[in-house]
C-alpha atoms as a PDB file:
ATOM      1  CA  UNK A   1     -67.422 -75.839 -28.000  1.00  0.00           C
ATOM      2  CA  UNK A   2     -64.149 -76.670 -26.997  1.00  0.00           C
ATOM      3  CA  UNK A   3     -62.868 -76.745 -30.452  1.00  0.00           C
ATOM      4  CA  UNK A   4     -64.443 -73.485 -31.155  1.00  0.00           C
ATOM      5  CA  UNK A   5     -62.411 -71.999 -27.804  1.00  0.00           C
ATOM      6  CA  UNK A   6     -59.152 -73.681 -29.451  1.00  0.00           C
ATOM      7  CA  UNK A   7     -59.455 -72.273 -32.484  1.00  0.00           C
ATOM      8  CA  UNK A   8     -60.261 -68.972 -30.992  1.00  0.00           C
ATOM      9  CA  UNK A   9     -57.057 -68.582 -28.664  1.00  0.00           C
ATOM     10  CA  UNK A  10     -55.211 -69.712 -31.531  1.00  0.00           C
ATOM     11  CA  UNK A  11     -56.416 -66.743 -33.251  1.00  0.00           C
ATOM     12  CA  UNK A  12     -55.415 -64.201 -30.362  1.00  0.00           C
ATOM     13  CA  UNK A  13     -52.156 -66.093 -30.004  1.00  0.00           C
ATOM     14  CA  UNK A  14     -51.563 -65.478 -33.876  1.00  0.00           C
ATOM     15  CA  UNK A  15     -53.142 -61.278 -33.111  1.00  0.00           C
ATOM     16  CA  UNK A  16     -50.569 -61.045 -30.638  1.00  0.00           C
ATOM     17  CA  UNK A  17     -47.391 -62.469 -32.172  1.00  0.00           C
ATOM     18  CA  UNK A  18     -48.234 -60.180 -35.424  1.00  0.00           C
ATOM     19  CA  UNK A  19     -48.823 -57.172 -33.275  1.00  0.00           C
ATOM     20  CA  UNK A  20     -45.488 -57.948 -31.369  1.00  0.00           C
ATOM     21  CA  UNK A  21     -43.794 -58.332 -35.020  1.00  0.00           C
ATOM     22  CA  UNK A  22     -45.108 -55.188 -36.291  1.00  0.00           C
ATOM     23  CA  UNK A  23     -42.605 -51.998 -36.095  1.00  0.00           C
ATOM     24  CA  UNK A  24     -43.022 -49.364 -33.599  1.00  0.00           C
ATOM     25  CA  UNK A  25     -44.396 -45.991 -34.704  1.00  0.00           C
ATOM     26  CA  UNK A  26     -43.787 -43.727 -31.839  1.00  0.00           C
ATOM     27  CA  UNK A  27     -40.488 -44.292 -30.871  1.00  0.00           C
ATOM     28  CA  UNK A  28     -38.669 -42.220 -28.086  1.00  0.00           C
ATOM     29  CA  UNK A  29     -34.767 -42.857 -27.438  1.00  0.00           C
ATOM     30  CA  UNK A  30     -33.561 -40.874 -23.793  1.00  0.00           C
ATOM     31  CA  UNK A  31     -29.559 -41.715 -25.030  1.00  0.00           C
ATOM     32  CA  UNK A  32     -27.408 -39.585 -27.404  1.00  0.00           C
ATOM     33  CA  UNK A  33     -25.926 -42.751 -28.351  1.00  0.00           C
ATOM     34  CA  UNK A  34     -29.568 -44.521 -28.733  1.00  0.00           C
ATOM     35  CA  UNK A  35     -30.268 -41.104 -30.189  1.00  0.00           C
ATOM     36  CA  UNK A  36     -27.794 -41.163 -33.621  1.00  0.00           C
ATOM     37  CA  UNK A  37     -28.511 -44.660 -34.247  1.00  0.00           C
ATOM     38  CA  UNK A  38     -32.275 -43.780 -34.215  1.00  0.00           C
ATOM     39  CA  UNK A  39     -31.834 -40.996 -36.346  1.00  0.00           C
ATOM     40  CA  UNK A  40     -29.444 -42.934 -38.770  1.00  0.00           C
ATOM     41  CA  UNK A  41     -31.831 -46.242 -39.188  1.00  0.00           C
ATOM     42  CA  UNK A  42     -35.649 -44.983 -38.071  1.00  0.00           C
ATOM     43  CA  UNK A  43     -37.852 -44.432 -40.939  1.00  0.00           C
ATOM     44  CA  UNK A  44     -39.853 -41.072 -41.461  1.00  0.00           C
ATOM     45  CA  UNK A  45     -42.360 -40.219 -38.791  1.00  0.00           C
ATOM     46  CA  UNK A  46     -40.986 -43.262 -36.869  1.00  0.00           C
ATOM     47  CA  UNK A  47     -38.886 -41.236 -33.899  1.00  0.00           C
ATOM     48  CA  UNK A  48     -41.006 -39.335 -32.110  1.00  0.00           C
ATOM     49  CA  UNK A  49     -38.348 -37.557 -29.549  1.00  0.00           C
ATOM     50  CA  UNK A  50     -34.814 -37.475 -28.544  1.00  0.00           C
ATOM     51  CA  UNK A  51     -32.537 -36.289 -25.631  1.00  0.00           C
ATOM     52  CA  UNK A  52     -31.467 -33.005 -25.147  1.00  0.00           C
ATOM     53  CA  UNK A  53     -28.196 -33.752 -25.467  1.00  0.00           C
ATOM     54  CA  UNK A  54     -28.910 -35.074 -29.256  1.00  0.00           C
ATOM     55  CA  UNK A  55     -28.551 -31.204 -30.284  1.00  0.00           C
ATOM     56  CA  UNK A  56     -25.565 -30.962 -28.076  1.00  0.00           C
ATOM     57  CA  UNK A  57     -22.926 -29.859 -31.160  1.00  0.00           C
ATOM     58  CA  UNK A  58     -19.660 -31.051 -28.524  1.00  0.00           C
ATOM     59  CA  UNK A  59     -21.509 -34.491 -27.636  1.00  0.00           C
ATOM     60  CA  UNK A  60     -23.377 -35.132 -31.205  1.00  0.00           C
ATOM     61  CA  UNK A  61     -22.458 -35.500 -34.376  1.00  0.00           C
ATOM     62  CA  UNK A  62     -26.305 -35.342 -35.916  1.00  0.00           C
ATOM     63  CA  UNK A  63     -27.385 -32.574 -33.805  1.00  0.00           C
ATOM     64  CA  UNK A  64     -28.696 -30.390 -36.769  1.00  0.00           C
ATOM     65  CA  UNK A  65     -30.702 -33.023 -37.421  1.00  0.00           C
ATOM     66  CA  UNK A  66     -32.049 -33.431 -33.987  1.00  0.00           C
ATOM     67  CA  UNK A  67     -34.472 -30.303 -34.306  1.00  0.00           C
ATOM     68  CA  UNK A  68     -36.577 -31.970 -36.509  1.00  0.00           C
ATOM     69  CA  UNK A  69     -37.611 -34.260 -32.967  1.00  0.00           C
ATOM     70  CA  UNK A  70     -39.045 -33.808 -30.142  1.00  0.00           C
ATOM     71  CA  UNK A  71     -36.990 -33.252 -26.738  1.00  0.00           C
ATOM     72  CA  UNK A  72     -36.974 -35.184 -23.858  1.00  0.00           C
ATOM     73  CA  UNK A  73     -34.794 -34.648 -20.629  1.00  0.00           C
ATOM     74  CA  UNK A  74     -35.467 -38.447 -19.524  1.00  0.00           C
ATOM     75  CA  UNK A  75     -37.792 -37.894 -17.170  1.00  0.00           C
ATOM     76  CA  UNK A  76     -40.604 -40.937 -16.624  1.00  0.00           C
ATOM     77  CA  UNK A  77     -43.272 -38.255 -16.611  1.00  0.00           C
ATOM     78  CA  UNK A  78     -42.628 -36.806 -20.046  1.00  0.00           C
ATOM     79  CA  UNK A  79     -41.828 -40.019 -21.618  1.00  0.00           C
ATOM     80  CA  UNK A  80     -44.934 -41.704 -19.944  1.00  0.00           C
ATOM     81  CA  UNK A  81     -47.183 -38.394 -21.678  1.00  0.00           C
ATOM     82  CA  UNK A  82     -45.667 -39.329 -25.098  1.00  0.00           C
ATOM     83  CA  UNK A  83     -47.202 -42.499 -25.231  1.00  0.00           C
ATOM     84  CA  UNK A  84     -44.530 -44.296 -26.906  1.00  0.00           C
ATOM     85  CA  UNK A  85     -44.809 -47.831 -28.275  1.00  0.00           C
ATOM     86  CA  UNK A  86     -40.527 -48.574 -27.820  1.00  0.00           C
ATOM     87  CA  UNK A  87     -38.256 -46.326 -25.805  1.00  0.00           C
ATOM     88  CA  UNK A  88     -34.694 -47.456 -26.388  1.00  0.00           C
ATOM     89  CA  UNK A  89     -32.203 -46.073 -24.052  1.00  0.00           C
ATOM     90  CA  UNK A  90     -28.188 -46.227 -22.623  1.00  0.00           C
ATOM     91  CA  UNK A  91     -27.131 -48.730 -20.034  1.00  0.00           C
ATOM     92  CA  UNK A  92     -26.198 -45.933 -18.094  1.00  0.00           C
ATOM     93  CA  UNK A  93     -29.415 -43.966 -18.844  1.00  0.00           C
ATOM     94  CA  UNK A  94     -31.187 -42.763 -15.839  1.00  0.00           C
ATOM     95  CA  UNK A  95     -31.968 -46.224 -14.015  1.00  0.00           C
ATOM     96  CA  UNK A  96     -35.327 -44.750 -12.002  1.00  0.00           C
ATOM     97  CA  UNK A  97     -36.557 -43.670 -14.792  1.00  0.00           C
ATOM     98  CA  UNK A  98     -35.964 -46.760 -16.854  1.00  0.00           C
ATOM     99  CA  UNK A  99     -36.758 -48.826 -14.480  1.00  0.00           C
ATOM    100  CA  UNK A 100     -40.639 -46.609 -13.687  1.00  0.00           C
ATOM    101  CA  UNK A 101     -40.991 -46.727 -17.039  1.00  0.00           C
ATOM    102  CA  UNK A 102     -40.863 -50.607 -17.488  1.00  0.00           C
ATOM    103  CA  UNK A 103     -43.533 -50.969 -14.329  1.00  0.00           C
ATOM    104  CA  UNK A 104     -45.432 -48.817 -16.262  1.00  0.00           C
ATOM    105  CA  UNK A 105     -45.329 -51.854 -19.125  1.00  0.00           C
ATOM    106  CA  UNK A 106     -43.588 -49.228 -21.473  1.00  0.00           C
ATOM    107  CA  UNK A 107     -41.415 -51.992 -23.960  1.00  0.00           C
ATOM    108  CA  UNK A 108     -37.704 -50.396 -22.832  1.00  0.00           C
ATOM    109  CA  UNK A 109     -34.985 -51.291 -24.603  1.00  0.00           C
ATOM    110  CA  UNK A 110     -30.892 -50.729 -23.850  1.00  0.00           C
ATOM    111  CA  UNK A 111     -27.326 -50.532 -25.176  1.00  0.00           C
ATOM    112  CA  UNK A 112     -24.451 -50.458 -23.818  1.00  0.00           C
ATOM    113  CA  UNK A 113     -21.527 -48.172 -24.745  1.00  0.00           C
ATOM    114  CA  UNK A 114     -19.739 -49.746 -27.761  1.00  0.00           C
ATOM    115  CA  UNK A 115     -15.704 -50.641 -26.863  1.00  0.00           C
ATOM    116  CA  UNK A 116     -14.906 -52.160 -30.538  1.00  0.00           C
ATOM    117  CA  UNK A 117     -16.137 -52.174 -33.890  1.00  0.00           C
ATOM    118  CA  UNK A 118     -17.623 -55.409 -33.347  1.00  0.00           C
ATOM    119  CA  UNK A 119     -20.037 -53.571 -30.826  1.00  0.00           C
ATOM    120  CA  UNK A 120     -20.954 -51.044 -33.636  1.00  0.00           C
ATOM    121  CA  UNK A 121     -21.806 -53.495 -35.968  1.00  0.00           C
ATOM    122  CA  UNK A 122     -24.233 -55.477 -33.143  1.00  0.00           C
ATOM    123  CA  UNK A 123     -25.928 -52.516 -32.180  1.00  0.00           C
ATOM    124  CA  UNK A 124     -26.364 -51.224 -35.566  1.00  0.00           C
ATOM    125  CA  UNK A 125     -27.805 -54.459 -36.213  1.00  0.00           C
ATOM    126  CA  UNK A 126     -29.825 -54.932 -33.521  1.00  0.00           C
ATOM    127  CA  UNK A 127     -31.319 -51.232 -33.641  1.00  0.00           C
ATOM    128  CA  UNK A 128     -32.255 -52.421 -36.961  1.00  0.00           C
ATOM    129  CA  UNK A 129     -34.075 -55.042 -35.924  1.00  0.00           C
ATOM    130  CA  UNK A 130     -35.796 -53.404 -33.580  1.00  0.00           C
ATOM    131  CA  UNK A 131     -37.461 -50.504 -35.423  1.00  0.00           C
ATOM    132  CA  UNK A 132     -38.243 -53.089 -38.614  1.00  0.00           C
ATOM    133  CA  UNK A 133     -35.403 -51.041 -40.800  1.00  0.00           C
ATOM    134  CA  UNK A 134     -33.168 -54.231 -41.638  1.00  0.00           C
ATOM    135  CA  UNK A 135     -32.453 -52.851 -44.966  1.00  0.00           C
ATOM    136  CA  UNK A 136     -31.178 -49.601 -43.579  1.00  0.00           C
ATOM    137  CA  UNK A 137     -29.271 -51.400 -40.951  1.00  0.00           C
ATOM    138  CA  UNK A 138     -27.600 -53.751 -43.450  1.00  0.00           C
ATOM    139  CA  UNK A 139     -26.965 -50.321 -45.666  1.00  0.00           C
ATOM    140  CA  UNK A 140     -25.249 -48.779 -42.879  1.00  0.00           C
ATOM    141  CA  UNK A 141     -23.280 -51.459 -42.215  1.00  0.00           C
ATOM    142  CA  UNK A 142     -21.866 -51.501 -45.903  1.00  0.00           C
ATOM    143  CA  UNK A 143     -20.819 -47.719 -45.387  1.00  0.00           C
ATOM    144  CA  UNK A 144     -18.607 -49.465 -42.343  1.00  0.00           C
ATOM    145  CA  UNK A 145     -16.944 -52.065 -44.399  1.00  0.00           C
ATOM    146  CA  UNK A 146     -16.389 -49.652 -47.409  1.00  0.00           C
ATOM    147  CA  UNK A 147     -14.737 -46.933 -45.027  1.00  0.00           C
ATOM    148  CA  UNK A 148     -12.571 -49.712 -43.327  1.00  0.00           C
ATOM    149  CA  UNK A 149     -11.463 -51.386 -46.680  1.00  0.00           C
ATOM    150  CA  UNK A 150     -10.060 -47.675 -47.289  1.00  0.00           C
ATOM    151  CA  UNK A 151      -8.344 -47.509 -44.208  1.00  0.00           C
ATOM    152  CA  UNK A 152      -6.888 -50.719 -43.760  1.00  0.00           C
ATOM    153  CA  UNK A 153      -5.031 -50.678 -47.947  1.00  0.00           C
ATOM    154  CA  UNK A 154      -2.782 -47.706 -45.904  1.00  0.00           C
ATOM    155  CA  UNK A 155       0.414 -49.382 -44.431  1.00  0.00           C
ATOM    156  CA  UNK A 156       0.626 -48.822 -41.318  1.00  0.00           C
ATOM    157  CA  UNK A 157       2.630 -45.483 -40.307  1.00  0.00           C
ATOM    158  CA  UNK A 158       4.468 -47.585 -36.846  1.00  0.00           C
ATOM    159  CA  UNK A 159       4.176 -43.516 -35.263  1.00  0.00           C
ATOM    160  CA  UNK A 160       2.348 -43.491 -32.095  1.00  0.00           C
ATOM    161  CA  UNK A 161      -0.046 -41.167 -29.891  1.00  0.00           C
ATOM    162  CA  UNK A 162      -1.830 -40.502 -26.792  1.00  0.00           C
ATOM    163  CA  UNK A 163      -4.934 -39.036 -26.485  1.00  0.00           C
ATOM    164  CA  UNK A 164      -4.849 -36.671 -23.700  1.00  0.00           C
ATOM    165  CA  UNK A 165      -8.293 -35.377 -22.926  1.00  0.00           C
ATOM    166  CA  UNK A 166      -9.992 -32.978 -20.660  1.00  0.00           C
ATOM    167  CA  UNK A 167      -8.865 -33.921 -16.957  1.00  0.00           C
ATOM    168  CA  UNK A 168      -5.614 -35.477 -18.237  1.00  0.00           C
ATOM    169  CA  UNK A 169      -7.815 -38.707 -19.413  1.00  0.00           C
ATOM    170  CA  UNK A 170      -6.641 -40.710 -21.739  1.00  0.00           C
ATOM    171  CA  UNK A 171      -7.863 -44.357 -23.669  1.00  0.00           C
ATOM    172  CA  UNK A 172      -6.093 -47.193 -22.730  1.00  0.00           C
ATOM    173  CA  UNK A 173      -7.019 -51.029 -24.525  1.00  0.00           C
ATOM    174  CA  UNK A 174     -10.544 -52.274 -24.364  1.00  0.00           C
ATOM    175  CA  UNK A 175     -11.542 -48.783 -25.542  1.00  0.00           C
ATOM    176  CA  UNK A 176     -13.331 -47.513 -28.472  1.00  0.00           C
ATOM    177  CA  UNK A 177     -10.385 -45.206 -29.208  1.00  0.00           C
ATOM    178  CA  UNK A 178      -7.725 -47.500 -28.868  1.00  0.00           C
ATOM    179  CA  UNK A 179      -9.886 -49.542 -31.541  1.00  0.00           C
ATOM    180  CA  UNK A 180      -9.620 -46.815 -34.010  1.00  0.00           C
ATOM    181  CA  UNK A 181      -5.802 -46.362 -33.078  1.00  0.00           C
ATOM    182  CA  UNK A 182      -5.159 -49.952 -33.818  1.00  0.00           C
ATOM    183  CA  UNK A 183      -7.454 -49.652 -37.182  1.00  0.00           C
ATOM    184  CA  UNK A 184      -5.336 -46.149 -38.299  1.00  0.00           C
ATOM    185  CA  UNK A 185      -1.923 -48.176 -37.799  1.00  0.00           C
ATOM    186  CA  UNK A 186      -1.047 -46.720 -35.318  1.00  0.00           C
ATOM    187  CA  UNK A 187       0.407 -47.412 -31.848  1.00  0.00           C
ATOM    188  CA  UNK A 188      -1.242 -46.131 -28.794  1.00  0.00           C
ATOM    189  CA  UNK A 189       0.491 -44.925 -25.652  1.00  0.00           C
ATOM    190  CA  UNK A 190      -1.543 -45.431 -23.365  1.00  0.00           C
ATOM    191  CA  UNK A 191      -2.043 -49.076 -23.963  1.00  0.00           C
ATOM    192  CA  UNK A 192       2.329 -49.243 -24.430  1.00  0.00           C
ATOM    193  CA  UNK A 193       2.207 -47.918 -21.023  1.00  0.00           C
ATOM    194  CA  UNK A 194      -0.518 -50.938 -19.545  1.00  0.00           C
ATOM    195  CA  UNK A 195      -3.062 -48.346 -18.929  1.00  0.00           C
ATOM    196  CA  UNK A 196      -6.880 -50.369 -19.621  1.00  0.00           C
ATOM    197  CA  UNK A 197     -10.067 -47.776 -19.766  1.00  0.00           C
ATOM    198  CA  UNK A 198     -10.780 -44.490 -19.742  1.00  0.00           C
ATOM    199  CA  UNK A 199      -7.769 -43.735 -17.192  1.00  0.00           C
ATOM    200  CA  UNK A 200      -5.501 -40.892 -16.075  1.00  0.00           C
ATOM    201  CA  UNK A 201      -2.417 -40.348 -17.729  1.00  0.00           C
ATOM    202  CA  UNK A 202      -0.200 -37.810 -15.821  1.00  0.00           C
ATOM    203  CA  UNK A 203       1.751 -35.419 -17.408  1.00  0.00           C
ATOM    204  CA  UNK A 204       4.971 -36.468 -16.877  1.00  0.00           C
ATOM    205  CA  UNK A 205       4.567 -39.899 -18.237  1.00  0.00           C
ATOM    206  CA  UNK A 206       2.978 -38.497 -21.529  1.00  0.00           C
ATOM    207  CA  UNK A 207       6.210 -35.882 -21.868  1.00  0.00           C
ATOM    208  CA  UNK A 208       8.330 -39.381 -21.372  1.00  0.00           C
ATOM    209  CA  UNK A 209       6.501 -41.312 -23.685  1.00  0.00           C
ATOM    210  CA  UNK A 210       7.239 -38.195 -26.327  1.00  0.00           C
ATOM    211  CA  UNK A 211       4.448 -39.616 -28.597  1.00  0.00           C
ATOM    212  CA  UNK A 212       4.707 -38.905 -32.449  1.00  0.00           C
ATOM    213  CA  UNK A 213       0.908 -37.559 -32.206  1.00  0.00           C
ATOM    214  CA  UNK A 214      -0.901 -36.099 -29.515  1.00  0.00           C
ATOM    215  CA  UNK A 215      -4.709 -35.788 -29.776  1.00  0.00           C
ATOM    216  CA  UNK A 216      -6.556 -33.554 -27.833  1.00  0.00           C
ATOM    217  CA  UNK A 217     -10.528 -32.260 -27.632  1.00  0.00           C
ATOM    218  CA  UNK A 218      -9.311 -28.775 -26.638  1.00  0.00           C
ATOM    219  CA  UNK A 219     -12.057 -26.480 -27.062  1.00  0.00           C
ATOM    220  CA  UNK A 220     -14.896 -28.893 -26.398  1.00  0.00           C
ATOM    221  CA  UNK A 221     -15.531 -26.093 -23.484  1.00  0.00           C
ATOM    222  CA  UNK A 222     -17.028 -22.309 -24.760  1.00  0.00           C
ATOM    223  CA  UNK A 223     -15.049 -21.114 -22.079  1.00  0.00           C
ATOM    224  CA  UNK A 224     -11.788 -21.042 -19.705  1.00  0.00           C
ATOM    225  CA  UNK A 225     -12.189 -24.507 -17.660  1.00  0.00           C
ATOM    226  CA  UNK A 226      -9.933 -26.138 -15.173  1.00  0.00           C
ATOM    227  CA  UNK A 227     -10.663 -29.442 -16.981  1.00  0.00           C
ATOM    228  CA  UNK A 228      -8.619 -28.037 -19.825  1.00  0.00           C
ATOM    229  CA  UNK A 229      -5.869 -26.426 -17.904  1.00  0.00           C
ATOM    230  CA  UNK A 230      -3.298 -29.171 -18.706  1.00  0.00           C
ATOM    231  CA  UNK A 231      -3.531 -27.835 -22.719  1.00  0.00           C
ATOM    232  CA  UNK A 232      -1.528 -24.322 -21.050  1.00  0.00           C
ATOM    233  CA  UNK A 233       0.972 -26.257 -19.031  1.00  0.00           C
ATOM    234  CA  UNK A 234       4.416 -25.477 -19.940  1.00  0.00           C
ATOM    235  CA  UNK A 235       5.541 -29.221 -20.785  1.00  0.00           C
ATOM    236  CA  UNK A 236       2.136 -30.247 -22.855  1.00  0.00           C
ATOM    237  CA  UNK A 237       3.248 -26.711 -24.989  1.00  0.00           C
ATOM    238  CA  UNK A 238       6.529 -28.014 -25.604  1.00  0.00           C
ATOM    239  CA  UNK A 239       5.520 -31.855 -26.195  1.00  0.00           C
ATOM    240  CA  UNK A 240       3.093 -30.379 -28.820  1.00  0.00           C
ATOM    241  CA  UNK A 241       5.683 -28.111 -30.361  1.00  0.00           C
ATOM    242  CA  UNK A 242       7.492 -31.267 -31.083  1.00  0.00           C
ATOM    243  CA  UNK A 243       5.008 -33.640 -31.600  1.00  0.00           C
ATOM    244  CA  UNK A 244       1.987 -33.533 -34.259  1.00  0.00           C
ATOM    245  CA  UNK A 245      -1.082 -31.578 -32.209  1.00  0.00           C
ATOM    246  CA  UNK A 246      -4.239 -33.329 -33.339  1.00  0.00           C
ATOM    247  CA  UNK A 247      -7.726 -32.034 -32.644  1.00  0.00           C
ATOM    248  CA  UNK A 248     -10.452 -34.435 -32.601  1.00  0.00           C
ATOM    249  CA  UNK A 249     -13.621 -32.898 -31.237  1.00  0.00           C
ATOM    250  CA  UNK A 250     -14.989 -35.615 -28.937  1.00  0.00           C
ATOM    251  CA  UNK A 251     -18.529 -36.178 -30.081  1.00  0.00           C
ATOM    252  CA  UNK A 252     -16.814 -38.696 -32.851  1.00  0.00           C
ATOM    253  CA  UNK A 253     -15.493 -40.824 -29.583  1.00  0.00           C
ATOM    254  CA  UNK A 254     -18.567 -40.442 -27.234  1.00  0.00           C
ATOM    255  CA  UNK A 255     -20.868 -43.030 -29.448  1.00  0.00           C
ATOM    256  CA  UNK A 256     -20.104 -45.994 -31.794  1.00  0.00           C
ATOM    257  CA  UNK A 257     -21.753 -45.239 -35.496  1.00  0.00           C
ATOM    258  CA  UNK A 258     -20.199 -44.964 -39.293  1.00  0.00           C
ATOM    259  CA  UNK A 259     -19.288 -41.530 -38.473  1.00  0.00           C
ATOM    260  CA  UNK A 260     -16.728 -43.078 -35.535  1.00  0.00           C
ATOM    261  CA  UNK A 261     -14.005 -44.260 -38.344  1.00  0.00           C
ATOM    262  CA  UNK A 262     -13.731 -40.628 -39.039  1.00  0.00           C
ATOM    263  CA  UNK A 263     -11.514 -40.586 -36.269  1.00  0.00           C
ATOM    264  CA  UNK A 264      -9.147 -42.742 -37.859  1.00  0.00           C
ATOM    265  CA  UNK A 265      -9.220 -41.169 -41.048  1.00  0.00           C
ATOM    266  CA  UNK A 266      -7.966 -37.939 -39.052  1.00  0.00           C
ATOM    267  CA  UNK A 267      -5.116 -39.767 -37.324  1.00  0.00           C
ATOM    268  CA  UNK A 268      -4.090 -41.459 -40.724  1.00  0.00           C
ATOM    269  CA  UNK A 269      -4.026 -38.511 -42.565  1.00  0.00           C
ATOM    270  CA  UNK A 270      -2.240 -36.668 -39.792  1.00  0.00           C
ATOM    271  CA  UNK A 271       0.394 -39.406 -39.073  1.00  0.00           C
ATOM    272  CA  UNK A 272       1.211 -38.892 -42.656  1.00  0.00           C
ATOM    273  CA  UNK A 273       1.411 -35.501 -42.657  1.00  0.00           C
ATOM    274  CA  UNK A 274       3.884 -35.854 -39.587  1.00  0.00           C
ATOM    275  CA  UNK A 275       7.642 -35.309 -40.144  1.00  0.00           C
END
């Protein structure tokens, strides 16, 4: 008898761990971040819903593609009526929620904002792993290495830029941005100046630092805003009259994916286009 109980909790054991193994089919991601790598690696059928801000065209860089998903505004009752098998979700994502959602037993699973390329490869990675799609991971990750082998066989230009977003923010080291500086061969200011994170830069010190390049996300807003009112100031006018102006809408700096390195295709092909 006892045998016969052995060999039958064995069995569940061995249920169990292949049921754990096995990929989730109704997958719901309550990121925009969580939201492009789903959409880049999940097979078909296997996302069931996204966040709203997925087919946000200033914060996403997929968001035509996000109307083929359902919507979710990461609330624990809508995500608990969806039933899903894995919700995957931001650090930052809304914590009761996340946290509701896990007493619930709902598998939750999160990343954190990606800072480096090395954070972009682990999360495309581990998303991989995750929803079973390896293959499509390791795919994606190819795309990465091809696009920075193009990058990296331009010399480096030695011009530098700031990044002077809405609010007067700029990216200092340890940021994403700064990353994709370093990777265009170029030299950021804000890191020159010993500014770390998403920080303010004031106008003055940009108009001192007289950078080669200054990028901007003006326009991000449909309308007048005071976060942009630094783009009318008389000084940022006449830095940009003699500096290179460089656009960069920020949905290619909000997430870490393959699409990212297009921002350092932009400042590469703008650094040479400088005089």
């Amino acid at each position: 008898m006892k045998r016969i109980m052995a060999i039958l909790m064995v069995s569940v054991l061995n249920a169990s761990a292949a049921l754990a193994a096995e990929a989730p089919h109704r997958v719901v991601s309550m990121n925009v971040c969580t939201d492009q790598l789903a959409m880049l690696i999940a097979g078909e059928g296997q996302l069931y819903s996204v966040s709203y801000l997925a087919g946000d065209r200033n914060a996403s860089v997929l968001a035509d593609q996000a109307g083929g998903y359902v919507v979710n505004h990461g609330l624990a009752e809508e995500v608990f009526l969806m039933q899903p098998d894995l919700i995957i979700a931001g650090t930052f994502t809304t914590r009761t929620t996340v946290e509701l959602l896990r007493r619930l037993g709902f598998r939750v699973e999160e990343f954190a904002p990606a800072n480096s390329l090395d954070d972009i490869r682990e999360h495309i990675s581990r998303m991989g792993t995750l929803l079973g799609r390896q293959e499509k991971a390791s795919a994606l990750l190819a795309e990465i290495d091809d696009a920075l082998a193009k990058l990296r066989a331009q010399p480096p230009s030695g011009k530098s830029v700031a990044t002077y977003s809405a609010n007067s923010y700029t990216s200092g080291s340890g940021t994403l941005v700064d990353a994709l500086i370093g990777i265009s061969g170029l030299e950021n200011i804000a890191a020159r100046l010993g500014l770390t994170g998403t920080s303010k830069l004031p106008l003055e010190l940009l108009v001192l630092a007289d950078p080669d390049l200054v990028v901007s996300s003006e326009g991000d807003y449909p309308g007048p805003a005071l976060a942009e009112e630094g783009y009318v100031h008389p000084a940022f006018k006449a830095l940009t009259a003699g500096s290179t102006a460089v656009n960069i809408p920020s949905k290619y700096t909000i997430c870490g994916a393959p699409f990212t390195l297009e921002v350092a295709r932009i400042l590469q092909d703008a650094a040479g286009a400088a005089k």
